[in-house]
N, C-alpha and C. Protein backbone atom coordinates (compact mmCIF):
# COMPACT_ATOMS: atom_id res chain seq x y z
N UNK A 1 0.26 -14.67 10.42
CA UNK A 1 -0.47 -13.86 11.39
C UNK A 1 -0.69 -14.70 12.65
N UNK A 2 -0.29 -14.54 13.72
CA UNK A 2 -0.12 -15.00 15.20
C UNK A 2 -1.97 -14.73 15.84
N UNK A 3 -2.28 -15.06 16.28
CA UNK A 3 -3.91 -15.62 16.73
C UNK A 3 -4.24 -14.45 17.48
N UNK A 4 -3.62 -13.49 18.48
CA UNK A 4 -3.65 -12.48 18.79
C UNK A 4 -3.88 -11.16 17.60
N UNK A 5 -3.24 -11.63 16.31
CA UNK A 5 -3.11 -10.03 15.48
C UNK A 5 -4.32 -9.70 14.54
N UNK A 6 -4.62 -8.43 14.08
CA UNK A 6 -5.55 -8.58 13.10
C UNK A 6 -5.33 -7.92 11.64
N UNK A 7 -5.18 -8.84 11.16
CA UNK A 7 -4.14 -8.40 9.92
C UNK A 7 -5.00 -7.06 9.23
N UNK A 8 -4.20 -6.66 8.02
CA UNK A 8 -4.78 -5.09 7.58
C UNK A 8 -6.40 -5.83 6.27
N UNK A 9 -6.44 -4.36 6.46
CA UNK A 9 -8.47 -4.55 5.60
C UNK A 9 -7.68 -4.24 3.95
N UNK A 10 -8.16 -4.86 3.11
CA UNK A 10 -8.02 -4.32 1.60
C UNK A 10 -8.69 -2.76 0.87
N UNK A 11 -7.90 -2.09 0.52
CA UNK A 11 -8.38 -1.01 0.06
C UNK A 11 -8.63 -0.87 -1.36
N UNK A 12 -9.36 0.09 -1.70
CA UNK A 12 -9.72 0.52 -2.97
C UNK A 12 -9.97 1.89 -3.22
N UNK A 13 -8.90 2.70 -4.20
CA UNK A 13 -9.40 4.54 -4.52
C UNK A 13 -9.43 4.60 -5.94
N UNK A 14 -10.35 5.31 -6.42
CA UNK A 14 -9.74 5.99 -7.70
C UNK A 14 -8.27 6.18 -8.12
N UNK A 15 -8.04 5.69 -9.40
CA UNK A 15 -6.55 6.50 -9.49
C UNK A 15 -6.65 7.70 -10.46
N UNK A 16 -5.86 8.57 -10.49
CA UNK A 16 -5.66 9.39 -11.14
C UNK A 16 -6.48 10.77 -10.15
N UNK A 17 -6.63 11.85 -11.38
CA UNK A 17 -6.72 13.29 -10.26
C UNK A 17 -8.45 13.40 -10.66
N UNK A 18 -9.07 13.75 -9.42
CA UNK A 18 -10.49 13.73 -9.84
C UNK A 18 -10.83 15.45 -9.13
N UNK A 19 -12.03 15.32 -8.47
CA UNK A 19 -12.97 16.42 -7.76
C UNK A 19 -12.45 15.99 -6.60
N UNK A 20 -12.82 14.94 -5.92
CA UNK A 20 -13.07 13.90 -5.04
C UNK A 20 -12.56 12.32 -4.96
N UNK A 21 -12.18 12.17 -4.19
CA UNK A 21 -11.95 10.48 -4.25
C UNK A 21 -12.54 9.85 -2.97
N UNK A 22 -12.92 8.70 -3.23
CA UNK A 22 -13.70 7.63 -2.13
C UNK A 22 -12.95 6.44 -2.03
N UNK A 23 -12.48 6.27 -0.79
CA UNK A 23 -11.59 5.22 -0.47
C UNK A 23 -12.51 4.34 0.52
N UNK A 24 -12.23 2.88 0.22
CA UNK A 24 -13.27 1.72 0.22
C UNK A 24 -12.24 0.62 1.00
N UNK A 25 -12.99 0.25 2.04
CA UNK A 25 -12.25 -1.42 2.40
C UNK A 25 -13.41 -1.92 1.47
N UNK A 26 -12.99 -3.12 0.52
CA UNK A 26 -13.32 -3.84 0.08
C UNK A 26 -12.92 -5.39 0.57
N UNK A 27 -12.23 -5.33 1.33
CA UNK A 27 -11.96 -6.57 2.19
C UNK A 27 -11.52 -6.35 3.49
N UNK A 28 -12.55 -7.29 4.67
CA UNK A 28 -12.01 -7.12 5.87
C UNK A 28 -10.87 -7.58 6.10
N UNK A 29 -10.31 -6.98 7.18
CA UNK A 29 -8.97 -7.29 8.44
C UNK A 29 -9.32 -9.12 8.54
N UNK A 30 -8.78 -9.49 8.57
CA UNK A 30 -9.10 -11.38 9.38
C UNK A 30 -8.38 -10.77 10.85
N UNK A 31 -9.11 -11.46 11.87
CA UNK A 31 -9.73 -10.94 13.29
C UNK A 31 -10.01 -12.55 13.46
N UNK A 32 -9.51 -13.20 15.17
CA UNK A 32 -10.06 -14.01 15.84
C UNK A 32 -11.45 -13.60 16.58
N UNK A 33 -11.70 -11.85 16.70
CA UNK A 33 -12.59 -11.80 17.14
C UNK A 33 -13.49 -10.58 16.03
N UNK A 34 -14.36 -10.78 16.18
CA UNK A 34 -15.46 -9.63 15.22
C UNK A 34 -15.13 -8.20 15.48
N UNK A 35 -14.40 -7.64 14.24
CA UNK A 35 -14.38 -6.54 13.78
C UNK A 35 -15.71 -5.41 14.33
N UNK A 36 -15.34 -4.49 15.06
CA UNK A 36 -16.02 -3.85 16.07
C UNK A 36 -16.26 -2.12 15.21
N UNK A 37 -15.30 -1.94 14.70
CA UNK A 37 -15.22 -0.84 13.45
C UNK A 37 -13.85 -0.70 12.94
N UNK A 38 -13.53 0.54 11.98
CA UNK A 38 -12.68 0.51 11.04
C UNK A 38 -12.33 2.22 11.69
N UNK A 39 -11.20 2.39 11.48
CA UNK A 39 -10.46 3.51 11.64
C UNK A 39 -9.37 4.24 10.46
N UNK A 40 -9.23 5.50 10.16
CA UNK A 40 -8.82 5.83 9.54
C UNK A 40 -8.32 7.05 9.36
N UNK A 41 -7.50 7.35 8.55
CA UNK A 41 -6.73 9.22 8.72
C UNK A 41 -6.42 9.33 7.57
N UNK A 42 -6.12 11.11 7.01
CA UNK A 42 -6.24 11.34 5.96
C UNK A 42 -4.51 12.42 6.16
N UNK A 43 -3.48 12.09 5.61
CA UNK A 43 -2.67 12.51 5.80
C UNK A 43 -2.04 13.03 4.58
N UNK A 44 -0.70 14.11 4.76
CA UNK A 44 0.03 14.57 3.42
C UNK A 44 1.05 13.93 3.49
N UNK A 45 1.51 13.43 4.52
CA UNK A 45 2.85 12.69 4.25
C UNK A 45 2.61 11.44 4.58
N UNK A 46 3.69 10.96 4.07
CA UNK A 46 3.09 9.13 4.34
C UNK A 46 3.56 8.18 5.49
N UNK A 47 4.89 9.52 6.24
CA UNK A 47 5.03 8.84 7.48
C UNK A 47 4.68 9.93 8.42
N UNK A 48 3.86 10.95 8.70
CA UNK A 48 3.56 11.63 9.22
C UNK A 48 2.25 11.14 10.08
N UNK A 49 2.02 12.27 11.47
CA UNK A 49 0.86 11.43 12.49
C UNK A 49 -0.37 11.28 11.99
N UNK A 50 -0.95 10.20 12.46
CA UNK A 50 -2.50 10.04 12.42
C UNK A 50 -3.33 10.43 13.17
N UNK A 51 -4.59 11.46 12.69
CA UNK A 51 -5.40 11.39 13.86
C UNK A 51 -7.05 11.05 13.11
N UNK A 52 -6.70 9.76 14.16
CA UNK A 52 -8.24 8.55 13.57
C UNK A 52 -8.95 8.96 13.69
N UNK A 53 -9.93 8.69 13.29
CA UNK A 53 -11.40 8.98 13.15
C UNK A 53 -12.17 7.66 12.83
N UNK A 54 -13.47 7.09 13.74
CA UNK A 54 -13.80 5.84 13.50
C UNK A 54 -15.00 6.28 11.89
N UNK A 55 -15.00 4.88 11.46
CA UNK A 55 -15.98 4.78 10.50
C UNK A 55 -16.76 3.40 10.30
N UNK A 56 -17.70 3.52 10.36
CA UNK A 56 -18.83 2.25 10.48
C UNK A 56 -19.27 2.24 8.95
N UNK A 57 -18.93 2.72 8.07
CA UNK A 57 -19.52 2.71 6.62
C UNK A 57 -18.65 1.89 6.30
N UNK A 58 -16.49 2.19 6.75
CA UNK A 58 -15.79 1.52 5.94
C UNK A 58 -15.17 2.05 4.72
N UNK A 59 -15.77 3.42 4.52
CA UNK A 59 -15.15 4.16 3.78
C UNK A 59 -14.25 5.47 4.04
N UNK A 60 -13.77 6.54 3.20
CA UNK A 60 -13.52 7.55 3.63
C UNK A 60 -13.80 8.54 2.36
N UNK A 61 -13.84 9.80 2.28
CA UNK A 61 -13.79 10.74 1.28
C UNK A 61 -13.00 11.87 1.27
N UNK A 62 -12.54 12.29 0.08
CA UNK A 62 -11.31 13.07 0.56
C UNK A 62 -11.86 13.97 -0.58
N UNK A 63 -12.02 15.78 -0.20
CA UNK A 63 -12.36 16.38 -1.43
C UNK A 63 -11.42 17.66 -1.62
N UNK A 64 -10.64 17.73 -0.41
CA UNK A 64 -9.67 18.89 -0.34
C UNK A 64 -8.42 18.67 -1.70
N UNK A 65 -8.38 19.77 -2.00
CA UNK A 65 -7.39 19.57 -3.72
C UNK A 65 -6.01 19.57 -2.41
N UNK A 66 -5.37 18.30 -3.05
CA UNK A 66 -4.00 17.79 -2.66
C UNK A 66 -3.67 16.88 -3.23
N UNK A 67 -2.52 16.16 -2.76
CA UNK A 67 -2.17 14.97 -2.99
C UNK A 67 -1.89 14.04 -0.95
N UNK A 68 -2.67 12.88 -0.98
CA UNK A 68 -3.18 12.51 0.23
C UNK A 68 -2.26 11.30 0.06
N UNK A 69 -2.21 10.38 1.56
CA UNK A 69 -2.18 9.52 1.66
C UNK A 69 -3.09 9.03 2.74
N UNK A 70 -4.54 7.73 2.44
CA UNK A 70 -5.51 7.39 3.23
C UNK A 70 -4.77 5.97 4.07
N UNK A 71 -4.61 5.76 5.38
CA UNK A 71 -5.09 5.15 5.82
C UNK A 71 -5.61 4.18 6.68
N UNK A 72 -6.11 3.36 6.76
CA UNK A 72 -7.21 2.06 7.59
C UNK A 72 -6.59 1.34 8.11
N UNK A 73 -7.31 1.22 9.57
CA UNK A 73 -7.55 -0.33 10.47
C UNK A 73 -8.77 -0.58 11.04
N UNK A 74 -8.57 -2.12 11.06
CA UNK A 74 -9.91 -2.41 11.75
C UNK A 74 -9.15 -2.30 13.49
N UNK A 75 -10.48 -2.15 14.05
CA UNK A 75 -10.54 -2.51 15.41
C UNK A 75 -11.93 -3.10 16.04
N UNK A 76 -11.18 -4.28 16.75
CA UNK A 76 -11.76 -5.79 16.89
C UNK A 76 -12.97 -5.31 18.11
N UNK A 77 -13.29 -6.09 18.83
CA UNK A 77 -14.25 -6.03 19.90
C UNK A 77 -13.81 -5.90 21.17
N UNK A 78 -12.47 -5.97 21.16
CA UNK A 78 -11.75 -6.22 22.37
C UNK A 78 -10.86 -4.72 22.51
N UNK A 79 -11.51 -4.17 21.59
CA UNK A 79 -10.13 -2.75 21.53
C UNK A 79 -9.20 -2.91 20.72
N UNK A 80 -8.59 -4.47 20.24
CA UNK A 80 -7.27 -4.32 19.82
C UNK A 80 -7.19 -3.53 18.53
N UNK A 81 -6.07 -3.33 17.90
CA UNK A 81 -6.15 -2.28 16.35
C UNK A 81 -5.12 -2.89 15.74
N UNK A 82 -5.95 -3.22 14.04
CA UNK A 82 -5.22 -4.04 13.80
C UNK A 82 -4.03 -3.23 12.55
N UNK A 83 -3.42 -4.28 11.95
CA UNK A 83 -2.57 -3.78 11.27
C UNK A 83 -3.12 -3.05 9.73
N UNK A 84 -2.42 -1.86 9.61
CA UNK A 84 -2.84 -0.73 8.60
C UNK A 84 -2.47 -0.87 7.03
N UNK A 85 -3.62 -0.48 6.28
CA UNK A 85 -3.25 -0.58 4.70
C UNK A 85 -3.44 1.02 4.41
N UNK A 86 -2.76 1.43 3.10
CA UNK A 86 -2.81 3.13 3.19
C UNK A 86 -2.57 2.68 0.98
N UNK A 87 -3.90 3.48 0.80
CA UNK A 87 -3.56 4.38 -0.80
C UNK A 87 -3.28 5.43 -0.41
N UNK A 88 -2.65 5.81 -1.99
CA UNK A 88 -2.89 7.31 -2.54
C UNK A 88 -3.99 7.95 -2.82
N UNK A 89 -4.03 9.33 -3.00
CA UNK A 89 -5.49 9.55 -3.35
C UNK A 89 -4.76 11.18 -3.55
N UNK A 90 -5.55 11.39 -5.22
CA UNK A 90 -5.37 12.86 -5.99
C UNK A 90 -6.56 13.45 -5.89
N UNK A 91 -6.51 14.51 -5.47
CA UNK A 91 -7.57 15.48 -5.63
C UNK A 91 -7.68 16.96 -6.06
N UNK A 92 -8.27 17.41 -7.10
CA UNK A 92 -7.88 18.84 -8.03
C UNK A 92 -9.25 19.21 -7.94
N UNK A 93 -9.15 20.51 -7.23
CA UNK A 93 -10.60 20.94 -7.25
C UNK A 93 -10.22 22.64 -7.85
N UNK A 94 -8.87 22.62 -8.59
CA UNK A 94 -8.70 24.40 -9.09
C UNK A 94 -8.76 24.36 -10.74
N UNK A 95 -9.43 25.38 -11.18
CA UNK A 95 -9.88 25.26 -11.94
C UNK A 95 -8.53 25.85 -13.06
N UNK A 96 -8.41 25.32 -14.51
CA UNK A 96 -7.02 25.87 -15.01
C UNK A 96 -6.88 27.04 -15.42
N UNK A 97 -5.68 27.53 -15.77
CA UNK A 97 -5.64 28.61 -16.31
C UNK A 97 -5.69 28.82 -17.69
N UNK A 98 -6.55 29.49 -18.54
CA UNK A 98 -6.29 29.65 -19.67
C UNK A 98 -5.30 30.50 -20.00
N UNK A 99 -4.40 30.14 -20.95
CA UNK A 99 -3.26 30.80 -21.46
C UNK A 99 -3.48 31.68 -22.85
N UNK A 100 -4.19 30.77 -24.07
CA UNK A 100 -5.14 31.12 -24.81
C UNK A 100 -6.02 30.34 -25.37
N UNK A 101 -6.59 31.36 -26.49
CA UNK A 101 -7.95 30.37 -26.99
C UNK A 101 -7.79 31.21 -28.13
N UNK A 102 -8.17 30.32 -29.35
CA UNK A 102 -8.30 30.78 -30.63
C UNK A 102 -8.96 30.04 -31.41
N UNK A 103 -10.43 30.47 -32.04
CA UNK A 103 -11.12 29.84 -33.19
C UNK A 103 -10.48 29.34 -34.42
N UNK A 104 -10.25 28.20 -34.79
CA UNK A 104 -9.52 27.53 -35.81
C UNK A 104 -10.89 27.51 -37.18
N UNK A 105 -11.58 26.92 -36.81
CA UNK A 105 -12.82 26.51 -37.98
C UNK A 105 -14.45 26.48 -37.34
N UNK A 106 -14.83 27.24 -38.26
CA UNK A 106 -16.07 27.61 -37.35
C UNK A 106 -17.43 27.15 -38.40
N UNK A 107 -18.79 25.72 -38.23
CA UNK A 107 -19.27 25.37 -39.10
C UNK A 107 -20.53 25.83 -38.15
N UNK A 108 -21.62 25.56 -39.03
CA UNK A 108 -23.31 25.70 -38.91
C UNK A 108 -23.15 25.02 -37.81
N UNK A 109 -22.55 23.61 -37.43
CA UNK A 109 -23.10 22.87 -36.38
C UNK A 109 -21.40 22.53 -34.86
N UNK A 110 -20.75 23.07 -35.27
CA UNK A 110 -19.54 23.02 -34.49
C UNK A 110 -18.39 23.96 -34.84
N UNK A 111 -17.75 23.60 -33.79
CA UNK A 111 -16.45 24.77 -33.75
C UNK A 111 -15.22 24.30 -33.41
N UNK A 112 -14.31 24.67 -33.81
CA UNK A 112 -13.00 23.94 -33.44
C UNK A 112 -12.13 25.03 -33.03
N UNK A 113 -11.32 24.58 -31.30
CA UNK A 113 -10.76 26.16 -30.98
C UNK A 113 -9.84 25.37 -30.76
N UNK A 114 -8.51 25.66 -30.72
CA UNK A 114 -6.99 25.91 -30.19
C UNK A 114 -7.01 26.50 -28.89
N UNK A 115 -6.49 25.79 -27.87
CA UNK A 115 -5.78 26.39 -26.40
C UNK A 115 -5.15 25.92 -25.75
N UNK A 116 -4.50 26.56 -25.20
CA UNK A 116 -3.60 26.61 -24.03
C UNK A 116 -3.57 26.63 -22.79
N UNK A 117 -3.84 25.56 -22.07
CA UNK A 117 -4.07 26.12 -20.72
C UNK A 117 -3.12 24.99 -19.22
N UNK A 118 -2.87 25.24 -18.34
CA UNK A 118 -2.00 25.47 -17.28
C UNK A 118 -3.46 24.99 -15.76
């Protein structure tokens, strides 16, 4: 990294398919000068445009059901923007389809059903 650049921030998401996912710098950009805030975009394709949005928390949240790609740069004090780190991030917010359901064994204190669902 050349004394001018500011290398990318470390990320962190959930894996797998949730409600919601929260994407985390867990490690700053290294910066000759102090990290001024963090920037970030929430995209479907992974080379498709960004449109940033600053964040002073350092995080992001993504709750729209898709499949995403998040992500981050810092930007220094001087304006500059530094170089970008990007997860994945799953999000399922539809609920399934049942196909069927059928009572297998049915006791005083539980039940056991068979299904199918999509």
């Amino acid at each position: 990294m050349g004394l001018d650049e500011i290398g990318a921030p470390t990320l962190e998401a959930e894996e797998g398919w949730g409600k919601e996912r929260l994407v985390k710098v867990v490690k700053d950009a290294e910066s000759k000068n102090d990290i001024a805030y963090y920037e970030y975009c929430v995209r479907e394709d992974k080379d498709g445009e960004c449109n940033w949005e600053k964040t002073y928390t350092k995080n992001a949240q993504v709750g729209t059901t898709g499949h995403y790609y998040v992500t981050f740069r810092a930007v220094d004090v001087e304006g500059k923007k530094g170089k970008e780190a990007t997860v994945e991030v799953y999000v399922d917010n539809n609920s399934p389809d049942i196909n069927s359901f059928k009572v297998i064994e049915k006791k005083e204190t539980s039940i056991k059903v068979l299904t199918e669902a999509s």
